[in-house]
PDB file of N, CA and C in Angstrom:
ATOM      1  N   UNK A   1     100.121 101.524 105.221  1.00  0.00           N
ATOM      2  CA  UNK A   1     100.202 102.677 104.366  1.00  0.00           C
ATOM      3  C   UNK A   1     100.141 103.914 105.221  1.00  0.00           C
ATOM      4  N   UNK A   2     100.963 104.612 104.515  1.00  0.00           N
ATOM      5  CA  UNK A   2     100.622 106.270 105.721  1.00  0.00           C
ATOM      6  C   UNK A   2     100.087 107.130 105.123  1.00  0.00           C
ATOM      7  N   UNK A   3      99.069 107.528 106.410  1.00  0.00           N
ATOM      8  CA  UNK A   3      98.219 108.163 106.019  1.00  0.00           C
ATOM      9  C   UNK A   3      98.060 109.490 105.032  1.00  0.00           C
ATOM     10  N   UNK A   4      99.197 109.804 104.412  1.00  0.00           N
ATOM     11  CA  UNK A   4      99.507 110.649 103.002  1.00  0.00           C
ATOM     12  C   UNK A   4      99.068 110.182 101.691  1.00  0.00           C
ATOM     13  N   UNK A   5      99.127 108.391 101.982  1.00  0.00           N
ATOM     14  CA  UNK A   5      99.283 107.727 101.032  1.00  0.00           C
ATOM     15  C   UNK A   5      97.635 107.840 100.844  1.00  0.00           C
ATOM     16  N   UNK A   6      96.875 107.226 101.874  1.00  0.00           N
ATOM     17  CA  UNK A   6      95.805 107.367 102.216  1.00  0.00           C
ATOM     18  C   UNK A   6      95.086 108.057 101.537  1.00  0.00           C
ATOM     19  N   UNK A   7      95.660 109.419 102.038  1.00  0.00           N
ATOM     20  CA  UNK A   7      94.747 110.502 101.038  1.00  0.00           C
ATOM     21  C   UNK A   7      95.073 110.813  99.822  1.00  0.00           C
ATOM     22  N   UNK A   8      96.009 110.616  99.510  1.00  0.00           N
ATOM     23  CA  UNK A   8      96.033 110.721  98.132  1.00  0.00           C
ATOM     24  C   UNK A   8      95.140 109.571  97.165  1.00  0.00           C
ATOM     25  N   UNK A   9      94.810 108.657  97.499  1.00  0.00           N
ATOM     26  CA  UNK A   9      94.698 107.813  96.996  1.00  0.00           C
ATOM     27  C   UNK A   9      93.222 108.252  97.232  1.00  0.00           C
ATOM     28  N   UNK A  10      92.515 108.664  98.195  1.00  0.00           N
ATOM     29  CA  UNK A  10      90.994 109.315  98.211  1.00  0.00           C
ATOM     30  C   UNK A  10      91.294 110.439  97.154  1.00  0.00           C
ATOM     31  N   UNK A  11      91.731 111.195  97.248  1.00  0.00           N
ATOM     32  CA  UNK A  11      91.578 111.953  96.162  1.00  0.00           C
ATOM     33  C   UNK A  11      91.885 112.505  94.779  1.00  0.00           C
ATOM     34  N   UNK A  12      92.438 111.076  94.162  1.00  0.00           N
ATOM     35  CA  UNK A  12      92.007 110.411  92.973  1.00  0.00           C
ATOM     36  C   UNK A  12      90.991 109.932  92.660  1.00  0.00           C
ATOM     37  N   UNK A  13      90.692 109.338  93.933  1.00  0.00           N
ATOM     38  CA  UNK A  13      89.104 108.371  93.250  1.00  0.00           C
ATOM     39  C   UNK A  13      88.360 109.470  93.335  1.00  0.00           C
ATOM     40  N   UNK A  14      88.140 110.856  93.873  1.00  0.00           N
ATOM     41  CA  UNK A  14      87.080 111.962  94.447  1.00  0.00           C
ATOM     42  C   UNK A  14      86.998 112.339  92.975  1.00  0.00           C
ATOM     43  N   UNK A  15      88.654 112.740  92.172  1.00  0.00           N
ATOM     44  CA  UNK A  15      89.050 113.137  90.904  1.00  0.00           C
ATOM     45  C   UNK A  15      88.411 112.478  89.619  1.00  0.00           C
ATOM     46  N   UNK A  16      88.402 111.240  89.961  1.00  0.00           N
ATOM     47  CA  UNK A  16      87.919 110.435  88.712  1.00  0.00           C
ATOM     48  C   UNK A  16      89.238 109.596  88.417  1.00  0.00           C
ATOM     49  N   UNK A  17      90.285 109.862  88.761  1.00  0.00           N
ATOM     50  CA  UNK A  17      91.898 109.578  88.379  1.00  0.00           C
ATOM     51  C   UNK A  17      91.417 107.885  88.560  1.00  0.00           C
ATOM     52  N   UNK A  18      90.800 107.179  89.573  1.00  0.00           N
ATOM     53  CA  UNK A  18      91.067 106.153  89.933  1.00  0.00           C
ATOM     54  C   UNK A  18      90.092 105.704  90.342  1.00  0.00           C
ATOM     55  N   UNK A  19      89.332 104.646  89.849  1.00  0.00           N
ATOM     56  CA  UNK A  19      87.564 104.187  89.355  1.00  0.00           C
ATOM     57  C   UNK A  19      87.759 102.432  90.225  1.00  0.00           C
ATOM     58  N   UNK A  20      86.855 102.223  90.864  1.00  0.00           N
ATOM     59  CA  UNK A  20      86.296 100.813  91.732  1.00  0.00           C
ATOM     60  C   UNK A  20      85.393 100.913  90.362  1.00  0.00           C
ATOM     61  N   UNK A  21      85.027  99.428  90.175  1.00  0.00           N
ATOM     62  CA  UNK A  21      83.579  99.000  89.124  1.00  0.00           C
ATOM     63  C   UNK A  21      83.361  97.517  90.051  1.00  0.00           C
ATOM     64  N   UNK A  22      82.222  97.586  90.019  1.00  0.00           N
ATOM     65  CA  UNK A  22      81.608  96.595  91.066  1.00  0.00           C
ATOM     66  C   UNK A  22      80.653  95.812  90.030  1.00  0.00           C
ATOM     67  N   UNK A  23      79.942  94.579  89.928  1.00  0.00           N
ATOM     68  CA  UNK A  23      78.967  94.180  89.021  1.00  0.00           C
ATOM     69  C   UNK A  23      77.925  93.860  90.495  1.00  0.00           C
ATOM     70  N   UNK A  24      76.919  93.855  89.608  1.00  0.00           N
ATOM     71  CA  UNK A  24      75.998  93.654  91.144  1.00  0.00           C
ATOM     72  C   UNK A  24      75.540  92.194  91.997  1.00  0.00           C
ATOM     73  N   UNK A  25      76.582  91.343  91.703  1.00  0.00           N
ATOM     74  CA  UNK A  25      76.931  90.539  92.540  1.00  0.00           C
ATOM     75  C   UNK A  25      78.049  90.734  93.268  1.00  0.00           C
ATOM     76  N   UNK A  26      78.954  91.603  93.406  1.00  0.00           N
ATOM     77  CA  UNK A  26      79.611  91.961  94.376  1.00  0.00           C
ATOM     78  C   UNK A  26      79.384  92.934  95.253  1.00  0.00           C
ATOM     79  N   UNK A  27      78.097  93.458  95.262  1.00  0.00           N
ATOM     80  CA  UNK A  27      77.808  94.237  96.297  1.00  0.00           C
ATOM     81  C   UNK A  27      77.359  93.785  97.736  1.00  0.00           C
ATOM     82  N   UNK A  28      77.536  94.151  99.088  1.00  0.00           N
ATOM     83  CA  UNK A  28      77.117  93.557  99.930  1.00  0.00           C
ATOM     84  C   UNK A  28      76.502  94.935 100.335  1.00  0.00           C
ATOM     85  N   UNK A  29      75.708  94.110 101.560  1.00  0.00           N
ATOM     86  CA  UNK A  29      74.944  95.562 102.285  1.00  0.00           C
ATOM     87  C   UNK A  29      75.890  95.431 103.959  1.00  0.00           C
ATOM     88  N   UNK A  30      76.607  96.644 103.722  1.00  0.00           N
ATOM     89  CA  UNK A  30      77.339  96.869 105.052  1.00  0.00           C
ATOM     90  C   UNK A  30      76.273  97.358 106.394  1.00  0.00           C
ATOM     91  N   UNK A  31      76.733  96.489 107.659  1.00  0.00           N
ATOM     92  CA  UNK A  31      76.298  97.221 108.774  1.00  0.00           C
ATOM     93  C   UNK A  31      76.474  99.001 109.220  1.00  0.00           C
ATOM     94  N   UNK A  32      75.792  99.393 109.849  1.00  0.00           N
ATOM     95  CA  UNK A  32      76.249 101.108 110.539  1.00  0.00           C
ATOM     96  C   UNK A  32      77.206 101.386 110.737  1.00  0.00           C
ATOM     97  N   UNK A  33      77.775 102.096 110.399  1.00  0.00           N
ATOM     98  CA  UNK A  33      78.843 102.798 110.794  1.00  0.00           C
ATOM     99  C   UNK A  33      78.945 102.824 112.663  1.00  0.00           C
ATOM    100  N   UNK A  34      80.348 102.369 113.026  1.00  0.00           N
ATOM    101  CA  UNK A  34      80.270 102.120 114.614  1.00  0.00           C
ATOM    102  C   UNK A  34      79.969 103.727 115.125  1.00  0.00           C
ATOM    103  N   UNK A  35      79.789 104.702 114.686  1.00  0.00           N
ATOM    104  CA  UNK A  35      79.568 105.916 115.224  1.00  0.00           C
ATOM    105  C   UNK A  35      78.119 106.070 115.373  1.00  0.00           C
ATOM    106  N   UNK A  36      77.185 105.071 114.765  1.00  0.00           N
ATOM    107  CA  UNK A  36      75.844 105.413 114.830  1.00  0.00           C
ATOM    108  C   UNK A  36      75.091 104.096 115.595  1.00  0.00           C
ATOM    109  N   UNK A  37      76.180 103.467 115.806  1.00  0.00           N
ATOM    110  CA  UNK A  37      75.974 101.909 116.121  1.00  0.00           C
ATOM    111  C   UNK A  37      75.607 102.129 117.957  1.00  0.00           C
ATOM    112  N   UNK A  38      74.625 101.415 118.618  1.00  0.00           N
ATOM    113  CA  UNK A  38      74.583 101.943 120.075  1.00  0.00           C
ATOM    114  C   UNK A  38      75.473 101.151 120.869  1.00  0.00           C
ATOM    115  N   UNK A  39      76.342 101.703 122.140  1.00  0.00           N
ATOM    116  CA  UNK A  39      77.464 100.512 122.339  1.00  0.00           C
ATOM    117  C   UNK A  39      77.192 100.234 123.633  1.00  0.00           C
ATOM    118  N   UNK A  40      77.348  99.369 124.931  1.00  0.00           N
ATOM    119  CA  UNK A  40      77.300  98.832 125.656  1.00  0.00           C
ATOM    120  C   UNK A  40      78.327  98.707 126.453  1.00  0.00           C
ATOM    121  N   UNK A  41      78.573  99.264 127.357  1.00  0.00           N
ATOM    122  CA  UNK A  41      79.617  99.631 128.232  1.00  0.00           C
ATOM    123  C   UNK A  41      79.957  98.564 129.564  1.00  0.00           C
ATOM    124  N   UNK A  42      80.948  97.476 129.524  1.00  0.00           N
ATOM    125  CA  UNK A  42      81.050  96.310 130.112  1.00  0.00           C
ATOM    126  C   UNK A  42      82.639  97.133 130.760  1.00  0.00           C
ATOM    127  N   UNK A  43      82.965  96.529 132.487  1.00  0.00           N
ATOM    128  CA  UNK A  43      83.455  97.173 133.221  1.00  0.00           C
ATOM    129  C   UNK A  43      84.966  95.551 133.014  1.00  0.00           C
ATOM    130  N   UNK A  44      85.564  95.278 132.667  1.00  0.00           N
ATOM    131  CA  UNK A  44      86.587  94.380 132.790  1.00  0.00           C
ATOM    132  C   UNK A  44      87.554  94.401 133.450  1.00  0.00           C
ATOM    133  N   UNK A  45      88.144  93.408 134.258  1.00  0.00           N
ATOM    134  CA  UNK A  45      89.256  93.205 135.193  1.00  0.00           C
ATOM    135  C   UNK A  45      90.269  92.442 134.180  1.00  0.00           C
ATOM    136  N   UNK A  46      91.772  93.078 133.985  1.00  0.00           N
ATOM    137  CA  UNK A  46      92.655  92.837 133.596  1.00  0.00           C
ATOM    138  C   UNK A  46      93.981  93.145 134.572  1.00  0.00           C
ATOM    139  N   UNK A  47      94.804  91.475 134.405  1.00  0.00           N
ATOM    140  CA  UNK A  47      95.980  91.531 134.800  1.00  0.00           C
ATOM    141  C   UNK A  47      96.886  92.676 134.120  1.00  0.00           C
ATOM    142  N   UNK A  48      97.744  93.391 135.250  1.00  0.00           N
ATOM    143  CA  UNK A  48      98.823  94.526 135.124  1.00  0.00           C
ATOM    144  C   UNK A  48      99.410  94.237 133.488  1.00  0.00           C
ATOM    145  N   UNK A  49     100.088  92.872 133.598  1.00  0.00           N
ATOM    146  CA  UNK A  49     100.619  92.807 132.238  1.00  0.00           C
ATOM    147  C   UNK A  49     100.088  92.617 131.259  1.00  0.00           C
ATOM    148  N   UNK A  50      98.922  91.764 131.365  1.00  0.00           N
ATOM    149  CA  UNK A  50      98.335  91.783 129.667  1.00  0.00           C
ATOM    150  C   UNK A  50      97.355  93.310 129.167  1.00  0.00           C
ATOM    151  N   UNK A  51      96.820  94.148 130.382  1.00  0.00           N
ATOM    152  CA  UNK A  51      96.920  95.537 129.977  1.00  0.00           C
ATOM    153  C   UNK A  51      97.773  96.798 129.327  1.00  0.00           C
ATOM    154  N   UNK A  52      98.977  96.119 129.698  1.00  0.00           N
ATOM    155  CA  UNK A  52     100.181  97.191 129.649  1.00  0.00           C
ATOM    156  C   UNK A  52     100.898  96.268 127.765  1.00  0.00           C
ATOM    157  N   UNK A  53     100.002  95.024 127.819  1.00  0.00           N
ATOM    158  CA  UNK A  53     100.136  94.557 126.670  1.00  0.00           C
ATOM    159  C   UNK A  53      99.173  94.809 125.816  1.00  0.00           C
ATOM    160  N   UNK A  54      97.991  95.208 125.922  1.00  0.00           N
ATOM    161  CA  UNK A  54      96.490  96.112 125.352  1.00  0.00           C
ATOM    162  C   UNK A  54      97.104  97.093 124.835  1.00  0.00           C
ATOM    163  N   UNK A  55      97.892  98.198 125.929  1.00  0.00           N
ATOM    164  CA  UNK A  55      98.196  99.446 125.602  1.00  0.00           C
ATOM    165  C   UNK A  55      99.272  99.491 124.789  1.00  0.00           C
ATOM    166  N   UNK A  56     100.048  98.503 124.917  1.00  0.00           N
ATOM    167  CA  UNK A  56     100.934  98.545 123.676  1.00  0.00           C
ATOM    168  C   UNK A  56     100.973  98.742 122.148  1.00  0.00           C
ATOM    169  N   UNK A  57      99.971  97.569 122.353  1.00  0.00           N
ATOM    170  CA  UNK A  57      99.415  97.470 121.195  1.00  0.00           C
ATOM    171  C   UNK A  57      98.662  97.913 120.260  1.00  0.00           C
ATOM    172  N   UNK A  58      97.702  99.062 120.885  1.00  0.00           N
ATOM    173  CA  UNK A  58      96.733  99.655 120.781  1.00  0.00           C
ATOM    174  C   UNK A  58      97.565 101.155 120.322  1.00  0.00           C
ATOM    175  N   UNK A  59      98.647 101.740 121.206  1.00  0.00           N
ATOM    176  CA  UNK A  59      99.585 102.679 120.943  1.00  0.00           C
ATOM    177  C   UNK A  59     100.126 102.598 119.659  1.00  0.00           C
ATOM    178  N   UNK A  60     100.482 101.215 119.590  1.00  0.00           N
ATOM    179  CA  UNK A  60     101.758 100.898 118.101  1.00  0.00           C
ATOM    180  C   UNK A  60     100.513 101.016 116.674  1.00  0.00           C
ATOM    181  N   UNK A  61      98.881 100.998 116.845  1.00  0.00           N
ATOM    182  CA  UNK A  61      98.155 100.896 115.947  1.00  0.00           C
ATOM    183  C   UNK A  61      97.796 102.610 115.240  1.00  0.00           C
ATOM    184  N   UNK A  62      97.833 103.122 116.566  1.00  0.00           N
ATOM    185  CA  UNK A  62      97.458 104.215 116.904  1.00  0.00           C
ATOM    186  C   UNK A  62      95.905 104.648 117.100  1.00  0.00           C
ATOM    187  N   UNK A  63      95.714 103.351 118.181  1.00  0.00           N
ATOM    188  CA  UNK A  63      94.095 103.604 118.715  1.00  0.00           C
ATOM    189  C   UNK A  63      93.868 103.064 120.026  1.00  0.00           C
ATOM    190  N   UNK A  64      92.989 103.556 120.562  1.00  0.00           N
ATOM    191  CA  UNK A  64      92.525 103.683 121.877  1.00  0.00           C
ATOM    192  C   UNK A  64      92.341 102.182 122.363  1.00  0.00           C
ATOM    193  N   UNK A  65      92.927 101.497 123.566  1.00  0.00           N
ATOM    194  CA  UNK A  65      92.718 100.518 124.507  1.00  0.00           C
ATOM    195  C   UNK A  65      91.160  99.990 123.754  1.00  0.00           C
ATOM    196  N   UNK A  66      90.376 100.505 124.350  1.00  0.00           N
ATOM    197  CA  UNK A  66      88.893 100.240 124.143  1.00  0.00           C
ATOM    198  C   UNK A  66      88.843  99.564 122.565  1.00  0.00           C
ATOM    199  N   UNK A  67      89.446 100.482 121.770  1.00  0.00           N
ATOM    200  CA  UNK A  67      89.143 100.098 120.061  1.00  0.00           C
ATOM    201  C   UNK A  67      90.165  99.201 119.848  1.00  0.00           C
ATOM    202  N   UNK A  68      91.174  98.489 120.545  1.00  0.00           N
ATOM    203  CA  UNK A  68      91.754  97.597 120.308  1.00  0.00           C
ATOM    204  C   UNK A  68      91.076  96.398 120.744  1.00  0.00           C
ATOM    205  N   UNK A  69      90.401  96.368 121.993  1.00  0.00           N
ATOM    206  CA  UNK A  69      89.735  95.295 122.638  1.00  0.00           C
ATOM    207  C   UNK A  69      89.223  94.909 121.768  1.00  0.00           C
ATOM    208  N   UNK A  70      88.122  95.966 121.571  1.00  0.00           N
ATOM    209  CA  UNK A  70      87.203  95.672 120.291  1.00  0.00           C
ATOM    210  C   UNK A  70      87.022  95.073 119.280  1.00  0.00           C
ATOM    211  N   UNK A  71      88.045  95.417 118.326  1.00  0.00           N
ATOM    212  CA  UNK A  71      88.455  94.767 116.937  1.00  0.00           C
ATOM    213  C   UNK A  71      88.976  93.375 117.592  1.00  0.00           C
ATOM    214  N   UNK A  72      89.681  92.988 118.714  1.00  0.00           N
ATOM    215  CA  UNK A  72      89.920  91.779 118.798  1.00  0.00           C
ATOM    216  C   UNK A  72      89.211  90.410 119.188  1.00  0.00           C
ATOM    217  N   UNK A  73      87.792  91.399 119.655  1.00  0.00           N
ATOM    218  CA  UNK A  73      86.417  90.588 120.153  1.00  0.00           C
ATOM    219  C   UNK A  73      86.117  90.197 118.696  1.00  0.00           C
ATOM    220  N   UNK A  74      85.772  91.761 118.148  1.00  0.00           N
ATOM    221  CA  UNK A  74      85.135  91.250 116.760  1.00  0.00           C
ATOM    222  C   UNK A  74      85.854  90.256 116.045  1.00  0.00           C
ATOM    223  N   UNK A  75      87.209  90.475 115.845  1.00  0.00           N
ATOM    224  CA  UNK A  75      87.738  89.321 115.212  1.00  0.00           C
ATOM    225  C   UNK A  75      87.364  87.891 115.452  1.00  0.00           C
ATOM    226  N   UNK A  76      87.232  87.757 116.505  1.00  0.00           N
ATOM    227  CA  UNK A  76      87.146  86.473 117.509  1.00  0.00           C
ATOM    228  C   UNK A  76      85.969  85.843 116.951  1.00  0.00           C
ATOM    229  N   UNK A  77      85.140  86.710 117.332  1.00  0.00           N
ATOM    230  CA  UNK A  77      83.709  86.189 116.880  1.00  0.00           C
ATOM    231  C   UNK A  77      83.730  86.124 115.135  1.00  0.00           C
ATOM    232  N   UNK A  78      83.945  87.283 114.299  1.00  0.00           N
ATOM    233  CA  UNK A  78      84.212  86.476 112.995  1.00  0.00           C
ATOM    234  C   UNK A  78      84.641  84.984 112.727  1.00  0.00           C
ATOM    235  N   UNK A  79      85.628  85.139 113.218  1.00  0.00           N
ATOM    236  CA  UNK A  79      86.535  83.797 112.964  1.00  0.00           C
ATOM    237  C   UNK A  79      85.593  82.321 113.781  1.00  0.00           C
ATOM    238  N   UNK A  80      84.890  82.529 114.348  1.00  0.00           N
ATOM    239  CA  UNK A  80      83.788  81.356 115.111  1.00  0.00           C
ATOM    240  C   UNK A  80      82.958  81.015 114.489  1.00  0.00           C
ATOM    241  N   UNK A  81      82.521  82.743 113.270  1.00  0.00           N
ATOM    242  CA  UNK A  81      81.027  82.611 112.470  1.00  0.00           C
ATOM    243  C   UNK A  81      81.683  81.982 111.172  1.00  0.00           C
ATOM    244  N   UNK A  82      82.843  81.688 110.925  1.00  0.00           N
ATOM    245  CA  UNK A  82      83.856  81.323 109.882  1.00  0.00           C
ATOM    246  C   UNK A  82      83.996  82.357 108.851  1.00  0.00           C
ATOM    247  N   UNK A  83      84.112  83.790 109.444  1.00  0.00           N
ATOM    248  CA  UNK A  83      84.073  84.593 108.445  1.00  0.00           C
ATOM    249  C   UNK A  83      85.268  85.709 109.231  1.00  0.00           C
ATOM    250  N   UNK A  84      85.330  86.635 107.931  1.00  0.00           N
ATOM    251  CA  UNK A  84      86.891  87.687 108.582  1.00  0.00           C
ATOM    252  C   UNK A  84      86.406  89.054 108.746  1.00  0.00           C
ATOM    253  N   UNK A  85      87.232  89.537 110.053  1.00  0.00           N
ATOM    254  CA  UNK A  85      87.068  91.235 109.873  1.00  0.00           C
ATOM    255  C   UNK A  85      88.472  91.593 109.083  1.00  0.00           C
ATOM    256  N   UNK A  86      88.167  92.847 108.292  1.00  0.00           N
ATOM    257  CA  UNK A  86      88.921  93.190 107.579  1.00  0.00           C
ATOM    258  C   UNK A  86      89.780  94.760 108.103  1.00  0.00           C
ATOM    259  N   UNK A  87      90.394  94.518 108.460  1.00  0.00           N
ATOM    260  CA  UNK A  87      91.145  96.196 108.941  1.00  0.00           C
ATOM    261  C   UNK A  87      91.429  97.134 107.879  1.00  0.00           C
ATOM    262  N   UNK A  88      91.420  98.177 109.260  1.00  0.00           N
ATOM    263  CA  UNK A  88      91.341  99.464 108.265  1.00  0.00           C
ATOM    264  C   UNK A  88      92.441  99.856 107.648  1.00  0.00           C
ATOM    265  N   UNK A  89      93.668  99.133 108.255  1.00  0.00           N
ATOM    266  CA  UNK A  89      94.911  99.643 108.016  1.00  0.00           C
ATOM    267  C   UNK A  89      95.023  98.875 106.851  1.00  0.00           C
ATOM    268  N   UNK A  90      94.533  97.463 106.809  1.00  0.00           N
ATOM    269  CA  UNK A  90      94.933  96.780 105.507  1.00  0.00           C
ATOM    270  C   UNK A  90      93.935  97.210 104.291  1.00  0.00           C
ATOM    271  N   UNK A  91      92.800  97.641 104.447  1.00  0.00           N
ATOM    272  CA  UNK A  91      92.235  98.267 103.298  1.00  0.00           C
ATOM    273  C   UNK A  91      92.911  99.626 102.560  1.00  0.00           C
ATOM    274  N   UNK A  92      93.541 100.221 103.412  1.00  0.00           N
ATOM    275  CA  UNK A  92      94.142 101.124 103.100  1.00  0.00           C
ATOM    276  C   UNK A  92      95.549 100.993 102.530  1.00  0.00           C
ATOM    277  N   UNK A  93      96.003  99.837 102.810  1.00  0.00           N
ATOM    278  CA  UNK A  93      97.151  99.238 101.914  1.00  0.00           C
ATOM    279  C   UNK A  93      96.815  98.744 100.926  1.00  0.00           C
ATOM    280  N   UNK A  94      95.595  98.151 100.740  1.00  0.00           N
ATOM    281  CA  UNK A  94      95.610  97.564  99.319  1.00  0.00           C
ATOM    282  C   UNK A  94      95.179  98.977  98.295  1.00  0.00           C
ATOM    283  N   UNK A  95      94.094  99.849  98.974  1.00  0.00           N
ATOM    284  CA  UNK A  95      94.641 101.350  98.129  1.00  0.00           C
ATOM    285  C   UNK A  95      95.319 101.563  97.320  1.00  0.00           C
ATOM    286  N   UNK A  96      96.413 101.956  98.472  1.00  0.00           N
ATOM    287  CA  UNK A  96      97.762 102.409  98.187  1.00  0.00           C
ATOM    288  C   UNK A  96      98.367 101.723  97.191  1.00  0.00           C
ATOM    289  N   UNK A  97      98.272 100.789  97.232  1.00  0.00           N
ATOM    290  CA  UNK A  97      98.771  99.300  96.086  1.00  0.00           C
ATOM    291  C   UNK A  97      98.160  99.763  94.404  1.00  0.00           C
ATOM    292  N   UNK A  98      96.883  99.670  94.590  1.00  0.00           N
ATOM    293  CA  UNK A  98      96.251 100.427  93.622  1.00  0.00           C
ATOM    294  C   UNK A  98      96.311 101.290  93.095  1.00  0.00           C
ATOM    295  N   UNK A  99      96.964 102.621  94.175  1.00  0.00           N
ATOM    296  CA  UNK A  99      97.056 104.065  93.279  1.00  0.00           C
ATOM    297  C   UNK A  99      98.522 104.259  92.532  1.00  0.00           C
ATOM    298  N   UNK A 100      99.311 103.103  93.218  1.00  0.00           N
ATOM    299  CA  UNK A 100     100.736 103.306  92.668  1.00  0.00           C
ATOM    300  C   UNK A 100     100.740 102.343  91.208  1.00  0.00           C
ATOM    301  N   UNK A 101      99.911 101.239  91.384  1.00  0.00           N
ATOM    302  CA  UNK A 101      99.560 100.540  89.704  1.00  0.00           C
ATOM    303  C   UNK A 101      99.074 101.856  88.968  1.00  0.00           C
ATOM    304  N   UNK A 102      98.096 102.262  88.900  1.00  0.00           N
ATOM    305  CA  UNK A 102      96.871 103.226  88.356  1.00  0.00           C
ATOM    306  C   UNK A 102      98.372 104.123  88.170  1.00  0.00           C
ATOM    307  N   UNK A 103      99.121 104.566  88.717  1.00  0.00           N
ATOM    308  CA  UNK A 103     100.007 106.158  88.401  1.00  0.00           C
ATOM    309  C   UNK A 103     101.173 105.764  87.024  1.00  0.00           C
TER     310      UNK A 103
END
């Protein structure tokens, strides 16, 4: 979804236009926000090409080397604990999905 879509779709729900209802078995308690989260700075050796394949990838997302690694650790380890990380890009598509039903 692009990020127009994005916001529009925040600011319907800000509006009232477009309502989440949760029952209180679907609530979970989310971890910190990674901005408040303390991080740990590990120094890694990567071959020329699978870096220049990091940066690719990380470019085409539109996020930083580091925050690509990242999400792909985390994934990793989800998927071991038998559970999923959920991206931001795809939460934001299912949004979008939502605000165009809702219109």
């Amino acid at each position: 979804m692009r990020t127009t879509e994005g916001r529009q779709a925040a600011d319907a729900v800000a509006r009232g236009d477009m309502k989440f209802e949760f029952d209180e078995a679907g609530l979970a308690e989310l971890p910190p926000a990674a901005e408040t989260s303390p991080m740990v700075t590990k120094t890694m050796k990567w071959r020329p090409e699978t870096y220049l394949r990091i940066k690719e990838q990380a470019e085409a997302r539109g996020i930083s080397a580091g925050a690509f690694i990242r999400e792909c650790v985390e994934a990793q380890l989800a998927a071991l604990d038998g559970d999923r990380v959920v991206s931001l890009a795809d939460v934001q598509r299912a949004l979008g999905a939502l605000a165009h039903r809702a219109a």
